[in-house]
Protein backbone atom coordinates (compact mmCIF):
# COMPACT_ATOMS: atom_id res chain seq x y z
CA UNK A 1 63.92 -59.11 -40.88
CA UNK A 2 62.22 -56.26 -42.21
CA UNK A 3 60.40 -54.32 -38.83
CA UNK A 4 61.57 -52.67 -36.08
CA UNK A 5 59.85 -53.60 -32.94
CA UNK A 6 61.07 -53.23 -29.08
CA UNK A 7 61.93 -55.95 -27.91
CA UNK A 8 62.99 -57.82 -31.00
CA UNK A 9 65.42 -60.89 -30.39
CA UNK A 10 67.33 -60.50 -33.51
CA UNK A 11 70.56 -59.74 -31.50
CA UNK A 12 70.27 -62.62 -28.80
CA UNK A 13 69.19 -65.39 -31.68
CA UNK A 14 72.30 -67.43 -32.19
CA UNK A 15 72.36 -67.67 -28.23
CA UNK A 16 68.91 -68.87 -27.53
CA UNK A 17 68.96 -71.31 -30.23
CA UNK A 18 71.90 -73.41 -28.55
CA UNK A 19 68.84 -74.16 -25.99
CA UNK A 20 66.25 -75.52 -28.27
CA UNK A 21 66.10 -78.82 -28.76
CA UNK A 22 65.51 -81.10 -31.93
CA UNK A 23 61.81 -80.54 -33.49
CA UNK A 24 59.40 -81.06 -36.95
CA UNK A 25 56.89 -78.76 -35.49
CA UNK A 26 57.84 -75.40 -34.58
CA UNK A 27 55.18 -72.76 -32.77
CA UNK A 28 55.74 -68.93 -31.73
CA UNK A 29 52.34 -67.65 -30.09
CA UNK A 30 54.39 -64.41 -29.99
CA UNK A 31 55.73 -63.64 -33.34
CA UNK A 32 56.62 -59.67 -33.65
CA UNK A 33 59.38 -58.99 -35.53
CA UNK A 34 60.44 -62.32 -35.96
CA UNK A 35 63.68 -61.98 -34.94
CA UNK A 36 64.25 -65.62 -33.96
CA UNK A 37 62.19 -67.09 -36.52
CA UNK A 38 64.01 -65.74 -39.48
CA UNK A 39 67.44 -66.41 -37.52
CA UNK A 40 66.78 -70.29 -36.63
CA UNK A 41 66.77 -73.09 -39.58
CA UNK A 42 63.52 -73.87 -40.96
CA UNK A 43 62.07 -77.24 -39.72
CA UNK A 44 59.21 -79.03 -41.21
CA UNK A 45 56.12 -77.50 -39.80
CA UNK A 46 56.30 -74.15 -38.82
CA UNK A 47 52.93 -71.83 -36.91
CA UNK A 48 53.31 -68.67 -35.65
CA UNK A 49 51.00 -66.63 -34.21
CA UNK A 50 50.49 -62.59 -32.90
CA UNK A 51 47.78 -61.01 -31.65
CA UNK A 52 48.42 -57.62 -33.05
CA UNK A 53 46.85 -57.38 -36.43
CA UNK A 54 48.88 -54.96 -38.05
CA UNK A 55 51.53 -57.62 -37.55
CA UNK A 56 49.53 -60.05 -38.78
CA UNK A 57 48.62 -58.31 -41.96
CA UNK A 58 52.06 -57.08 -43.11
CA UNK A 59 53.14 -60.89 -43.36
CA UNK A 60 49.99 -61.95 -44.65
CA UNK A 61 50.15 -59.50 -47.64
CA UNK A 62 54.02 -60.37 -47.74
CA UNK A 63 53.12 -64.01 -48.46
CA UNK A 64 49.75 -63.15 -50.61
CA UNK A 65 50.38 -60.02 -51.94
CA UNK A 66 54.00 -58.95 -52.27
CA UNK A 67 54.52 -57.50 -55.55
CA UNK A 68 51.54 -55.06 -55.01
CA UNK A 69 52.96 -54.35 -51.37
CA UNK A 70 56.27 -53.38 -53.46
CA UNK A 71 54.83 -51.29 -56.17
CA UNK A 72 53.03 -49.41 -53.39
CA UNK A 73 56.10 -48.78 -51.33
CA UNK A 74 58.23 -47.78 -54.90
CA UNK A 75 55.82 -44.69 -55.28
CA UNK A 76 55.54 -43.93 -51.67
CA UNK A 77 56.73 -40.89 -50.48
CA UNK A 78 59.18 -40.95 -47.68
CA UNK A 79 57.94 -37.28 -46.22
CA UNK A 80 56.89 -35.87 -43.09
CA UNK A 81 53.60 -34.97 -44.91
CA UNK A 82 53.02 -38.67 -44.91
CA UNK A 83 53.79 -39.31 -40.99
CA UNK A 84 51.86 -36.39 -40.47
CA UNK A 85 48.61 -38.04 -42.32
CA UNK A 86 49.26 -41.74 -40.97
CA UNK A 87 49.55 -40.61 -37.52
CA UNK A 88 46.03 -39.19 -37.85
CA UNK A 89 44.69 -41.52 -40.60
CA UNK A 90 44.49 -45.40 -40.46
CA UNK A 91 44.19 -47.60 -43.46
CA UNK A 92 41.73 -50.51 -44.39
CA UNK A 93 43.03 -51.47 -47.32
CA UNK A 94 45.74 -54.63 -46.73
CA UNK A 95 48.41 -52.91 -49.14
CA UNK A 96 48.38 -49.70 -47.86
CA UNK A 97 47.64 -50.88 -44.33
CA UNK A 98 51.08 -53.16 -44.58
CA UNK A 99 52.72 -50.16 -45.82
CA UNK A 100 51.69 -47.71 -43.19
CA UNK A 101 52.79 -50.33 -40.50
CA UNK A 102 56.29 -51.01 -42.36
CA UNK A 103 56.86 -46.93 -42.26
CA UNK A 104 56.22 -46.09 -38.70
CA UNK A 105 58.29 -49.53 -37.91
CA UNK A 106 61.14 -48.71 -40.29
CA UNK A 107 61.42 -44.61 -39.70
CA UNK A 108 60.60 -44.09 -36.42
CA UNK A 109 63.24 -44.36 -33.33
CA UNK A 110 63.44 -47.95 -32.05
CA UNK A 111 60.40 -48.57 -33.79
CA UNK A 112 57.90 -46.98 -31.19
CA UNK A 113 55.71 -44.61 -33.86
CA UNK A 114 56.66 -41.83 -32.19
CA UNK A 115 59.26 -39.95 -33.60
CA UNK A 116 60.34 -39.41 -37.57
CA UNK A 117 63.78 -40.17 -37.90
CA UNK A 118 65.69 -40.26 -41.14
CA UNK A 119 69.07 -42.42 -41.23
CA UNK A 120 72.04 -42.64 -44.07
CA UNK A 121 71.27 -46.81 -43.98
CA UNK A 122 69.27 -46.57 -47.17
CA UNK A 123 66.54 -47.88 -45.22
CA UNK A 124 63.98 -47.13 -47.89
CA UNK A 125 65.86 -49.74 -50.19
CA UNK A 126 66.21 -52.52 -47.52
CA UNK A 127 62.69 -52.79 -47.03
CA UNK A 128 62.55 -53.35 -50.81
CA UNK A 129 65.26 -56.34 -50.50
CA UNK A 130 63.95 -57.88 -47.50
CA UNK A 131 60.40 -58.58 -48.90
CA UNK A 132 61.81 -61.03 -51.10
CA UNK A 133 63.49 -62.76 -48.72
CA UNK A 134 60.39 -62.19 -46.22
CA UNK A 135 58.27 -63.71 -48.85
CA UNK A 136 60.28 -66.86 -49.36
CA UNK A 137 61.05 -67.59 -45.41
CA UNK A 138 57.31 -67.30 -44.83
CA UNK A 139 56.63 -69.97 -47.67
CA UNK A 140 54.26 -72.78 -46.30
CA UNK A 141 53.92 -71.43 -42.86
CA UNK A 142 50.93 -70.76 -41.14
CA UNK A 143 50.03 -67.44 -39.86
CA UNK A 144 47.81 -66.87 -36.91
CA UNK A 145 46.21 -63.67 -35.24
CA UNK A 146 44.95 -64.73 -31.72
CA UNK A 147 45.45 -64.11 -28.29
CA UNK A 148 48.04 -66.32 -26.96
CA UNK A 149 45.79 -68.54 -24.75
CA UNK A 150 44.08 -69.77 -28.13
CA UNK A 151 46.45 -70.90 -30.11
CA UNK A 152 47.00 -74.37 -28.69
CA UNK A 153 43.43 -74.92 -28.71
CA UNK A 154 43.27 -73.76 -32.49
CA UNK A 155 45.52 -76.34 -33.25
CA UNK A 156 45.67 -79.98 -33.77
CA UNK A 157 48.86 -81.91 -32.91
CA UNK A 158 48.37 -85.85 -33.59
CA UNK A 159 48.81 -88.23 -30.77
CA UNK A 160 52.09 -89.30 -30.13
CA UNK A 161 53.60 -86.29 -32.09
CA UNK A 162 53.93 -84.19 -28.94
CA UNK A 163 57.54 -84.76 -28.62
CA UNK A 164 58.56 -83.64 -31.97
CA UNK A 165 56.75 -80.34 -31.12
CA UNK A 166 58.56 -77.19 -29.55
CA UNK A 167 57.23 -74.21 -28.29
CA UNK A 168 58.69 -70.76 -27.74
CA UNK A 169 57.14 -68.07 -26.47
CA UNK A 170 58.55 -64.26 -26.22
CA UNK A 171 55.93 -62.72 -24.49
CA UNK A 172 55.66 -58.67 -23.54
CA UNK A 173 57.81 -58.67 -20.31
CA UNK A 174 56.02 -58.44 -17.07
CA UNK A 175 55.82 -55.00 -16.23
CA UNK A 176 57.05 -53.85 -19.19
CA UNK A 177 54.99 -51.57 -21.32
CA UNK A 178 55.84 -49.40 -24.23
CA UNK A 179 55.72 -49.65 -28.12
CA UNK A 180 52.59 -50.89 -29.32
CA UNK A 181 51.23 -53.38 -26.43
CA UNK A 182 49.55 -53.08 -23.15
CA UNK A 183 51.33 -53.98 -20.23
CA UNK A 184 51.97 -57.82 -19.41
CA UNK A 185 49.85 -58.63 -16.06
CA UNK A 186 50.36 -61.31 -13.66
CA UNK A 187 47.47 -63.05 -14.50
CA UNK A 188 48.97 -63.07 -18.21
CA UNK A 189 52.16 -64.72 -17.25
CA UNK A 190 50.36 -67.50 -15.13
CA UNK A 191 47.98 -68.24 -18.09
CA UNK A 192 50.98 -68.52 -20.38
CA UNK A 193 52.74 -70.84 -17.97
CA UNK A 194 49.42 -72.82 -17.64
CA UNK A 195 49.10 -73.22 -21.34
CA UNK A 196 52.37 -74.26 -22.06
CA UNK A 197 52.18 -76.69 -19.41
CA UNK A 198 49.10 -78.41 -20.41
CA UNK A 199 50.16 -78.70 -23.92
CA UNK A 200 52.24 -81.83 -23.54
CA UNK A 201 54.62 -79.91 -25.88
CA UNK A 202 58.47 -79.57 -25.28
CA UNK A 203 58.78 -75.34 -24.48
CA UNK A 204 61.17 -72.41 -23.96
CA UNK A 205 60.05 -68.95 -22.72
CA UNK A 206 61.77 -65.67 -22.89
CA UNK A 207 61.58 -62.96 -19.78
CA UNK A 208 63.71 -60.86 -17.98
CA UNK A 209 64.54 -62.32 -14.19
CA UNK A 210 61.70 -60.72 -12.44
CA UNK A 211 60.94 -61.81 -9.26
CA UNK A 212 57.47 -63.33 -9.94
CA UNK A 213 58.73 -65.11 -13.25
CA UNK A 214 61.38 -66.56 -11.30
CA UNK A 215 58.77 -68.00 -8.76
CA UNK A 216 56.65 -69.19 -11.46
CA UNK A 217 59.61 -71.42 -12.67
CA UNK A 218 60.36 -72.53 -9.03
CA UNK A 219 57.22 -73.79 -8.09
CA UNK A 220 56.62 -75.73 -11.70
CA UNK A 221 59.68 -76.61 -11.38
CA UNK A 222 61.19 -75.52 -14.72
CA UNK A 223 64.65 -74.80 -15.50
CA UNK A 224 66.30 -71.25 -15.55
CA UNK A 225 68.95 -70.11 -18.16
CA UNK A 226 70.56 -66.81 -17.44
CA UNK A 227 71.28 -65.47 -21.17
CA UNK A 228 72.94 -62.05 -20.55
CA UNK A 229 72.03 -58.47 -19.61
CA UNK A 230 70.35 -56.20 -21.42
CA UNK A 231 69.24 -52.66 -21.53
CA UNK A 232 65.46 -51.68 -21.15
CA UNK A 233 64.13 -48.82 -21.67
CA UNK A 234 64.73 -47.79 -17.90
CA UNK A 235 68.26 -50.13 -16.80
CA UNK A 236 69.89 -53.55 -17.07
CA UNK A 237 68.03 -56.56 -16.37
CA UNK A 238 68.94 -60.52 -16.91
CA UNK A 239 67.15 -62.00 -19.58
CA UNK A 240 66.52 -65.62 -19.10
CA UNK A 241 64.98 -68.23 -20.91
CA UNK A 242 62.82 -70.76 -19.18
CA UNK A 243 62.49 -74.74 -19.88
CA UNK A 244 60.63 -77.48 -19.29
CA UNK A 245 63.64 -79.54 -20.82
């Protein structure tokens, strides 16, 4: 993994992947980080998909463009002058654009762009290591930057290949706002249960036990797997992950 995102499932991987079943196709409509993508074995067909496009664009250059993204970063300075100008300053440019994203994600406390921190993990050096293995994990899979609701549509499963087909999703919790997305509305939770659903596909979704969630799964009847505690940013919740398995 190379960002730091809240969030991120890197920690809870190994124990959500004893819940997915057998697949050829896999799809993430919420990619982030990555945590669980670059944690689970590679199957045959893999699409993933976020909405922000600063995520989007740091693993498109990684796959497209990674030995200019490195030069860049080898010459950058690792200065306050430089958080200073990228907090006022965006970029256009892919290279520098990936860059700027990788440097508020990788020096800034839990990866929220607020704060400049500056840690003894040679963090600087990591980033360097990781594209490589960024780069090669990301070989022949497809990269999408939509909102959630159109990524089935944008994509074409063949008929009878529904079952090889899994689905996870790891949406922004409901009620749960901070780093860099809006809050998670009602409304968004039952269109993401409604898509899923409908798409005939085999699918696991990630949430804390809120109340609402938990009613969603009751009345669609979908199984409930309590995966542990963890800490928000305000106390412990449950997080679950929710089947239709």
């Amino acid at each position: 993994m190379i960002l730091t995102r809240p969030g991120n499932k890197r920690k809870l991987a190994q124990t959500i992947l004893t819940h997915f079943p057998e697949h050829d196709l896999y799809i993430e409509p919420f990619f982030g980080a990555g945590g669980m993508f670059f944690n689970k074995p590679q199957v045959k067909h893999n699409i993933v998909n976020d909405y922000d496009s600063e995520v989007y664009n740091l693993f498109k250059v990684i796959v497209d463009r990674k030995e200019e993204l490195a030069r860049f970063w080898e010459i950058m300075p690792i200065h306050e002058d430089l958080w200073k100008y990228w907090k006022e300053n965006t970029e256009s440019d892919p290279i520098r654009k990936a860059a700027r994203f990788l440097f508020f994600s990788n020096f800034s406390f839990m990866g929220r762009m607020t704060t400049l921190k500056f840690d003894r993990s040679n963090t600087y050096w990591l980033v360097l290591m990781r594209l490589n293995e960024i780069h090669k994990q990301l070989q022949g899979v497809q990269l999408m930057n939509c909102d959630f609701r159109d990524v089935l549509r944008r994509i074409s499963i063949r008929k009878g290949s529904h079952q090889k087909a899994f689905i996870y999703a790891d949406p922004p919790y409901l009620d749960t706002k901070g780093g860099n997305y809006d809050a998670f509305g009602k409304q968004d939770s039952i269109d993401l249960f409604n898509c899923l659903l409908a798409s005939g596909c085999k699918f696991a979704i990630s949430e804390f036990d809120h109340p609402f969630i938990l009613e969603l799964a009751r009345i669609n009847h979908l199984r409930v797997i309590p995966i542990g505690e963890r800490q928000n940013m305000k106390n412990r919740r449950m997080e679950i992950l929710i089947t239709n398995y």
